[in-house]
Protein backbone atom coordinates (compact mmCIF):
# COMPACT_ATOMS: atom_id res chain seq x y z
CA UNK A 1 25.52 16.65 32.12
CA UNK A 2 22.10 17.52 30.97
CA UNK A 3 21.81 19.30 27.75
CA UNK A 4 19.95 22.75 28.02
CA UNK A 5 17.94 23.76 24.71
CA UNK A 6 17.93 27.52 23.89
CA UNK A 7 14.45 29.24 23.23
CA UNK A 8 15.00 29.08 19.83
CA UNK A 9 15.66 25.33 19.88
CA UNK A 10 13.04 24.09 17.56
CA UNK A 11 13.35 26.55 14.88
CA UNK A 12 17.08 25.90 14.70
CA UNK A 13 16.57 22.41 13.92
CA UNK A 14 14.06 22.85 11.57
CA UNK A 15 16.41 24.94 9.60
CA UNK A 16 19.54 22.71 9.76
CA UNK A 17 17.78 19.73 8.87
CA UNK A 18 16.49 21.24 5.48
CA UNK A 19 20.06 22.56 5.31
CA UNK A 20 21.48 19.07 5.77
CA UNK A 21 19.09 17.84 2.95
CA UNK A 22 19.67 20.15 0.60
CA UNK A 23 23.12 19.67 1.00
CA UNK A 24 23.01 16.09 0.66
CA UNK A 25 20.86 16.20 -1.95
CA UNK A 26 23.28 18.54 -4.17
CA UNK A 27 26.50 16.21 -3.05
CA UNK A 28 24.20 13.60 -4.96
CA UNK A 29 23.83 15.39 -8.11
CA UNK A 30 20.37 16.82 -7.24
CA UNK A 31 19.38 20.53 -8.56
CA UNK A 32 17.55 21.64 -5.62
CA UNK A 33 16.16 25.15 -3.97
CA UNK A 34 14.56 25.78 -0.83
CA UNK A 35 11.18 26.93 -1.07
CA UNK A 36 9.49 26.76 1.81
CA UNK A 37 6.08 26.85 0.04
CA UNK A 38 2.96 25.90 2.07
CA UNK A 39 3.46 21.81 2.60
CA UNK A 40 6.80 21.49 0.94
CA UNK A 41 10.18 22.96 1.96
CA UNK A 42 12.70 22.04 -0.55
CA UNK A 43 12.14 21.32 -4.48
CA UNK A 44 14.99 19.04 -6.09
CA UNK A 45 15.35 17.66 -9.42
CA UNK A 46 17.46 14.84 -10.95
CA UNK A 47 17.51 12.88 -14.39
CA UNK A 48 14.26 14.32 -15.78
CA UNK A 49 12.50 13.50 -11.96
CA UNK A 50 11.28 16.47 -9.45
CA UNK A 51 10.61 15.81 -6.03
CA UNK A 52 8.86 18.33 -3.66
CA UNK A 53 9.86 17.33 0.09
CA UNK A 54 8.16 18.17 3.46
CA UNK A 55 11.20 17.97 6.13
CA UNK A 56 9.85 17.37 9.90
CA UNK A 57 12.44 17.08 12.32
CA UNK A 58 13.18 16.76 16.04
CA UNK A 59 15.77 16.83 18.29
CA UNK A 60 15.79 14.29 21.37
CA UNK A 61 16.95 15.28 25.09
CA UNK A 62 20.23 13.49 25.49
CA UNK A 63 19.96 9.49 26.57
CA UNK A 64 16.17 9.82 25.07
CA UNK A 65 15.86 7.42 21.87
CA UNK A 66 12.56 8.21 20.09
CA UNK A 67 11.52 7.55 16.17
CA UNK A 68 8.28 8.62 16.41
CA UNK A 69 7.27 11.98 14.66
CA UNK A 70 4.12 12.74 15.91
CA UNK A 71 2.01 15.05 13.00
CA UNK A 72 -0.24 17.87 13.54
CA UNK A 73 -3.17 17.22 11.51
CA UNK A 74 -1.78 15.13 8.62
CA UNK A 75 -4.36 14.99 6.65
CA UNK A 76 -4.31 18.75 6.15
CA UNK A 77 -0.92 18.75 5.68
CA UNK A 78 -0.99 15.65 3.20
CA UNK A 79 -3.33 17.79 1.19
CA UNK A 80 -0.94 20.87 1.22
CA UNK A 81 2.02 18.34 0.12
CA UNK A 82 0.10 17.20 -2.70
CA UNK A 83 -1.52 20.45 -3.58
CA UNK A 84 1.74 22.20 -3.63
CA UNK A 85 3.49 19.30 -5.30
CA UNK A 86 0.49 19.37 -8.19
CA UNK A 87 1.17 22.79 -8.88
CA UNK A 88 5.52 22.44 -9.18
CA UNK A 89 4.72 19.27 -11.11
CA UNK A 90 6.64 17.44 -7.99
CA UNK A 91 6.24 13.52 -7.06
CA UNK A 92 5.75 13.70 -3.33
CA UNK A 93 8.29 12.89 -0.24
CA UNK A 94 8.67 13.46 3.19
CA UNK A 95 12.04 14.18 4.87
CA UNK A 96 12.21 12.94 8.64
CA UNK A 97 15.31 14.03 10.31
CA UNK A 98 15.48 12.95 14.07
CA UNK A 99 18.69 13.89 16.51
CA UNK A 100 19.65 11.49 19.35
CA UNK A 101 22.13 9.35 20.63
CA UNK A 102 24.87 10.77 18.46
CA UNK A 103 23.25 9.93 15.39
CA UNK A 104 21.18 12.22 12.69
CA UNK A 105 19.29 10.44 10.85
CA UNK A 106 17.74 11.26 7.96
CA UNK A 107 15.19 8.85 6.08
CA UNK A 108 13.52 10.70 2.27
CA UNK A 109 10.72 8.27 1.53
CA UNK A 110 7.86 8.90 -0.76
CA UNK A 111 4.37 10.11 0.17
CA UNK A 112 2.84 6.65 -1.02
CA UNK A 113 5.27 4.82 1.23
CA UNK A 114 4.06 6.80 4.18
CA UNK A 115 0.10 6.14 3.42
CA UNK A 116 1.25 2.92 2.21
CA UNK A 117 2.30 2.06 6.58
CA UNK A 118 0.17 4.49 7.83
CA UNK A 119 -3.93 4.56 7.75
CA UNK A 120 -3.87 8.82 7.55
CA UNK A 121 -5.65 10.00 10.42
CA UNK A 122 -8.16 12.78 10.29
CA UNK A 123 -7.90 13.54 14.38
CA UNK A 124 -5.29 16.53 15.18
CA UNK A 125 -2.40 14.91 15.39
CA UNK A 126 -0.74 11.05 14.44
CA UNK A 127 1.88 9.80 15.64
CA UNK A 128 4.83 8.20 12.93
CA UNK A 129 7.51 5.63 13.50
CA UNK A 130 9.60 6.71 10.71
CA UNK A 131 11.17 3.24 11.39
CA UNK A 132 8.42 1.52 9.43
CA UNK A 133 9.94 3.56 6.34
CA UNK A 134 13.42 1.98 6.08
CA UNK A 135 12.55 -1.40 4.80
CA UNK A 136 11.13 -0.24 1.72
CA UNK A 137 13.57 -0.01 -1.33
CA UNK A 138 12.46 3.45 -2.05
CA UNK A 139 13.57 4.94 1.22
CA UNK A 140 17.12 7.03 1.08
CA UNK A 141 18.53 7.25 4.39
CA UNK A 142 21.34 8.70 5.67
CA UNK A 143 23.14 9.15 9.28
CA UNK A 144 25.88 11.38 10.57
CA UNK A 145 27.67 10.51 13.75
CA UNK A 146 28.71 12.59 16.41
């Protein structure tokens, strides 16, 4: 039976998966609040140490496995992350959250990890395989099965 997405599909997922962070984030002792400031959607705090997070998320068609995030214009929105994160006093992560096969998966990885596997591109979009981020020792990740 093929899933059909409502209209509002996207922006549903969006939301839950900043939901689903923040929640895992307080579980884990985190003071957090969602901001949804320009580049960053959730500020959290922990043992003296902010973090401002951008969350990007997607939500595969069923029997579709897919880690790659593909970003609109990341070097603008790199800038906004680290703009915004300058002015909260925030180190800088991303939040990937991807839907399929009966797993969510979330992976919170710094901003240096990211340019660290990825050569920033300044065409309009890049594409991410957020898979290159779970190696690294400063990747959280996290999966709920359904």
């Amino acid at each position: 039976m093929q899933l059909e997405y409502s209209s509002n599909h996207a922006h549903i997922t969006g939301d839950f998966a900043e939901h689903l962070l923040l929640y895992w984030l307080s579980k884990n002792g985190y003071e957090c609040i969602h901001v949804r400031h320009i580049g960053v959607d959730i500020i959290a705090s922990k043992d003296g140490k902010r973090i401002g997070i951008s969350v990007k998320s997607r939500s595969r068609k069923e029997g579709k496995s897919d880690y790659g995030i593909t970003m609109n214009n990341p070097t603008k929105h790199i800038e906004k992350v680290r703009k915004t994160c300058e002015n909260f006093d925030c180190e800088k992560y991303f939040a990937f959250v991807i839907d399929q096969m009966g797993v969510i998966k979330v992976i919170l990885t710094p901003l240096k990890v990211v340019e660290e596997s990825y050569r920033i591109s300044e065409k309009s979009s890049q594409d991410w395989n957020i898979r290159r981020f779970e190696a690294d020792i400063r990747t959280m990740i996290f999966e709920l099965k359904w």
